[in-house]
N, C-alpha and C. Protein backbone atom coordinates (compact mmCIF):
# COMPACT_ATOMS: atom_id res chain seq x y z
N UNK A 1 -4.93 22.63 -4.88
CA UNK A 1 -5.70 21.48 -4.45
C UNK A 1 -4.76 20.33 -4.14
N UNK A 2 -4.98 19.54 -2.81
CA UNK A 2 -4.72 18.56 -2.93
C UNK A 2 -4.98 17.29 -3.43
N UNK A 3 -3.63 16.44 -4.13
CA UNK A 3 -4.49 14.94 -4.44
C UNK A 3 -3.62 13.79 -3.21
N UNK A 4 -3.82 12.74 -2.94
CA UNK A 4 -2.93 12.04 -2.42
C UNK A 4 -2.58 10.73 -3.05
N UNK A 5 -1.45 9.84 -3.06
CA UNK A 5 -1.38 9.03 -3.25
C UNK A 5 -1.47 8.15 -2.21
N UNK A 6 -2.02 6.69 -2.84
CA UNK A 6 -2.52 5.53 -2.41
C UNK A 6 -1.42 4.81 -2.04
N UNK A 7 -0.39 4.04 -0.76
CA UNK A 7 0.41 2.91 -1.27
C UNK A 7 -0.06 1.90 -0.54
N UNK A 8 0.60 0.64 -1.14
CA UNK A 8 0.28 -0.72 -0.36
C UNK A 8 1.96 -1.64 0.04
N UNK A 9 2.43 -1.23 0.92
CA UNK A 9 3.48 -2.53 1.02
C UNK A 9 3.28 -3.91 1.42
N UNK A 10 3.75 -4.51 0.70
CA UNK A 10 3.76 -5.91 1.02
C UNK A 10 5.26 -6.17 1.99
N UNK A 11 5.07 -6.40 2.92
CA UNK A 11 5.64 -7.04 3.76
C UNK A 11 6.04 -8.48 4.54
N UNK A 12 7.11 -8.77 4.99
CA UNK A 12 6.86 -10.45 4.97
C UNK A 12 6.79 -9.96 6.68
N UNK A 13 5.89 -11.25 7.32
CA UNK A 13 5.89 -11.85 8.83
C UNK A 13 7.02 -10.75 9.96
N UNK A 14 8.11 -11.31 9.18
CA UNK A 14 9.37 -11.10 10.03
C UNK A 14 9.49 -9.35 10.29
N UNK A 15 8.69 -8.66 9.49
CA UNK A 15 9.71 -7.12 9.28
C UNK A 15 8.60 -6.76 10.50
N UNK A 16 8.84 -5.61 11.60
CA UNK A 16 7.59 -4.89 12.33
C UNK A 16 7.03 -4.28 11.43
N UNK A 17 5.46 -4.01 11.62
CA UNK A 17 4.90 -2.92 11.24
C UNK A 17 5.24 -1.78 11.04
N UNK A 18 5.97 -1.10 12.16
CA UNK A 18 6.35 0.19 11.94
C UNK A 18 7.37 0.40 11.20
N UNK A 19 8.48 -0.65 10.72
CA UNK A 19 9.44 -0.68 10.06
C UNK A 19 9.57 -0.94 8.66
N UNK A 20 8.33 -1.57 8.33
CA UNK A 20 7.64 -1.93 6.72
C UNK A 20 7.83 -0.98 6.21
N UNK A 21 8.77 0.03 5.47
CA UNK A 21 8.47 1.16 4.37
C UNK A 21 9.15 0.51 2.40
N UNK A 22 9.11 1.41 2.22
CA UNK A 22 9.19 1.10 0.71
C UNK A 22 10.32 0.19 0.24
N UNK A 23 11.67 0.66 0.88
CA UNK A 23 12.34 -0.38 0.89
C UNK A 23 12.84 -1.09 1.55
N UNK A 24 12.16 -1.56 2.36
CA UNK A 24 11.99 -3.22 2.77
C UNK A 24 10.61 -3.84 2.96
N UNK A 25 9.78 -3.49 1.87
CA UNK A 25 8.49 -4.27 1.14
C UNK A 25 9.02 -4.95 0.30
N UNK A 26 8.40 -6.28 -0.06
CA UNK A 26 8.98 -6.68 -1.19
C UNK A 26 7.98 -6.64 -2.35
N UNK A 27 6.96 -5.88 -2.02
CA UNK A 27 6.27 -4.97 -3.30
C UNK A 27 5.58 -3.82 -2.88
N UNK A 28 5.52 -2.47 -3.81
CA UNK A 28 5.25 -1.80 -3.75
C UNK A 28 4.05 -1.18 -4.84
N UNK A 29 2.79 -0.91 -4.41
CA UNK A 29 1.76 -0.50 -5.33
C UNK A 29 1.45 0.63 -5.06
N UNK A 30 1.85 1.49 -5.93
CA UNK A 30 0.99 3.27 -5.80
C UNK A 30 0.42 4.03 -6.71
N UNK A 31 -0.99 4.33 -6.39
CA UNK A 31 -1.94 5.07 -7.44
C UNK A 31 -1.72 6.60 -6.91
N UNK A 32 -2.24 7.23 -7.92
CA UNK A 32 -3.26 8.69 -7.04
C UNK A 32 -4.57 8.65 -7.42
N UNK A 33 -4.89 9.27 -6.24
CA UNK A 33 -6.50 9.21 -5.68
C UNK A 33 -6.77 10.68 -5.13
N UNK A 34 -8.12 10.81 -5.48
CA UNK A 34 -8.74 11.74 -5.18
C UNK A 34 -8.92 12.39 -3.79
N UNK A 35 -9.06 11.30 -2.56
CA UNK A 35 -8.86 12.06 -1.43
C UNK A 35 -8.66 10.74 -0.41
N UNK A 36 -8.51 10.99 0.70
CA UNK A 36 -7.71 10.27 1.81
C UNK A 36 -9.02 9.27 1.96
N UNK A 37 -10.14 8.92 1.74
CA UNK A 37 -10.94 7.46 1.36
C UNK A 37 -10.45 6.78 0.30
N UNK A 38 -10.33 7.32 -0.72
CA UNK A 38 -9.47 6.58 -1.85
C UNK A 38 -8.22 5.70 -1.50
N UNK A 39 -7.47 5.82 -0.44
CA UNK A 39 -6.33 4.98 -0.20
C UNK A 39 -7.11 3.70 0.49
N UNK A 40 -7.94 3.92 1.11
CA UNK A 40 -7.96 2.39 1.74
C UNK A 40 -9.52 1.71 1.17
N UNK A 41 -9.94 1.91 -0.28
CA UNK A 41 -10.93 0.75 -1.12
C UNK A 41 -9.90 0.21 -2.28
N UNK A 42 -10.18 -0.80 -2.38
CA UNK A 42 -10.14 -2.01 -3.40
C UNK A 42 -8.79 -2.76 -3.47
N UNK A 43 -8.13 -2.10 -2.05
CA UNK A 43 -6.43 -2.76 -2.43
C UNK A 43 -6.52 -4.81 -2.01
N UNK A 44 -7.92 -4.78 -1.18
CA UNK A 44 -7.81 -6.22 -1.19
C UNK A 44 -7.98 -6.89 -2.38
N UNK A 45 -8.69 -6.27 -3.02
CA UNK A 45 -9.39 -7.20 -4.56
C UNK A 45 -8.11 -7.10 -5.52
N UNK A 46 -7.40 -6.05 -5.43
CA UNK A 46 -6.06 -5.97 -6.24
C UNK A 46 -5.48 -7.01 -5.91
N UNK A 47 -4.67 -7.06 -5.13
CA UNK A 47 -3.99 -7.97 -4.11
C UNK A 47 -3.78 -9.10 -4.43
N UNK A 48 -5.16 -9.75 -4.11
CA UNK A 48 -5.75 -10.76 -4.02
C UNK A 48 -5.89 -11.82 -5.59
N UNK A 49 -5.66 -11.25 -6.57
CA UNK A 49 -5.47 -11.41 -7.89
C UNK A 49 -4.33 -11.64 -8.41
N UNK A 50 -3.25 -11.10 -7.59
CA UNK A 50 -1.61 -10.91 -7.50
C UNK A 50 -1.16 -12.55 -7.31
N UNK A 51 -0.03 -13.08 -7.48
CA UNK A 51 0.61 -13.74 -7.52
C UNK A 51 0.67 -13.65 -5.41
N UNK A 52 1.31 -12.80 -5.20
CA UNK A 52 1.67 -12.61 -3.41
C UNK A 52 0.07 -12.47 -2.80
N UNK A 53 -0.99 -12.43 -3.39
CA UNK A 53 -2.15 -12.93 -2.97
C UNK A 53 -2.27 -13.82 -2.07
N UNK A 54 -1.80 -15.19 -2.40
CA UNK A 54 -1.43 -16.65 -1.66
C UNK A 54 -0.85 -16.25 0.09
N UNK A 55 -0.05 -15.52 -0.20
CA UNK A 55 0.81 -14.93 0.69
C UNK A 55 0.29 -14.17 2.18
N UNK A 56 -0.79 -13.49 1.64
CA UNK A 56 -0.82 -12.52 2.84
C UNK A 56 -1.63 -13.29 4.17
N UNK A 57 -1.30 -12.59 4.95
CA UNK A 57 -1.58 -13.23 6.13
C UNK A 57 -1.10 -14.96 6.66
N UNK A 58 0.00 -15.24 5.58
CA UNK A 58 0.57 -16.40 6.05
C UNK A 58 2.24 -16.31 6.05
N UNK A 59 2.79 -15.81 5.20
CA UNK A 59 4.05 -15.23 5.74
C UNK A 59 4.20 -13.89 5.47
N UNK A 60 3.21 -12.73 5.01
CA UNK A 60 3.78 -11.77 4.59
C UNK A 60 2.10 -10.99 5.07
N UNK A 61 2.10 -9.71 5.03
CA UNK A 61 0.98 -8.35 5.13
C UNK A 61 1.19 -7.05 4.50
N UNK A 62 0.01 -7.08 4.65
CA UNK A 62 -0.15 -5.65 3.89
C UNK A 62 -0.08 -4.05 5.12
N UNK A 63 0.47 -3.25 4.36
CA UNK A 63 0.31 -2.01 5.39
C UNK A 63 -0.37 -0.54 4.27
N UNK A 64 -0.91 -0.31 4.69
CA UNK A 64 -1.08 0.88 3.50
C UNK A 64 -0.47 2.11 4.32
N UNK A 65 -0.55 3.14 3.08
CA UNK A 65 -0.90 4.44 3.59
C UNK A 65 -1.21 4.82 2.69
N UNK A 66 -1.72 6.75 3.35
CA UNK A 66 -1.95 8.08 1.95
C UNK A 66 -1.22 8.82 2.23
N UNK A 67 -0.41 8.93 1.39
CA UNK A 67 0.48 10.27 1.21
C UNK A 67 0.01 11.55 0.71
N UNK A 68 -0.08 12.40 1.11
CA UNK A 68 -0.50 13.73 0.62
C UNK A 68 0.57 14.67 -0.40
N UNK A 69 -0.13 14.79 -1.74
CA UNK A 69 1.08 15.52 -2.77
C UNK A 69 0.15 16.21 -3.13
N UNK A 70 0.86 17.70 -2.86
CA UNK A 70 0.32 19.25 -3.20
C UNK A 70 0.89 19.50 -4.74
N UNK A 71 -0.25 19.78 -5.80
CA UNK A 71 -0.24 19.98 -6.50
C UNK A 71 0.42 21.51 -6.98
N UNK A 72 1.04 21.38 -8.21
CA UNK A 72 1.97 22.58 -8.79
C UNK A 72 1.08 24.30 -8.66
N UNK A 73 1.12 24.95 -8.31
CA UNK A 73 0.17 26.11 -8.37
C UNK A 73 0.63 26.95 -9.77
């Protein structure tokens, strides 16, 4: 079975989108979740509670993804 993990980079203004990965976020949040809907609920309300809360959408954004990790058989 598959599970996937959830991530969220925080990114500042300056970096492209496509170039935002893990290290050059200047935060990184990752759960596992049950299936590829699970990556994109509640990362605003997380976020948003965070200290870099203040942040988004004025010098910095968010990018998510789901990573898919195949479990041990």
């Amino acid at each position: 079975m598959n599970t996937f993990i959830a991530v969220v980079l925080v990114c500042a203004n300056a970096i492209p989108i496509e170039s935002c990965s893990d290290d050059r976020a200047s935060e990184v949040r990752k759960v596992r979740v049950s299936n590829e809907l699970g990556c994109t609920n509640g990362w605003q309300e997380i976020i948003s509670r965070t200290d870099i809360g203040e942040e988004i959408g004025k010098t910095a954004y968010l990018k998510t993804e789901c990573r898919r990790v195949k479990e041990p058989q």
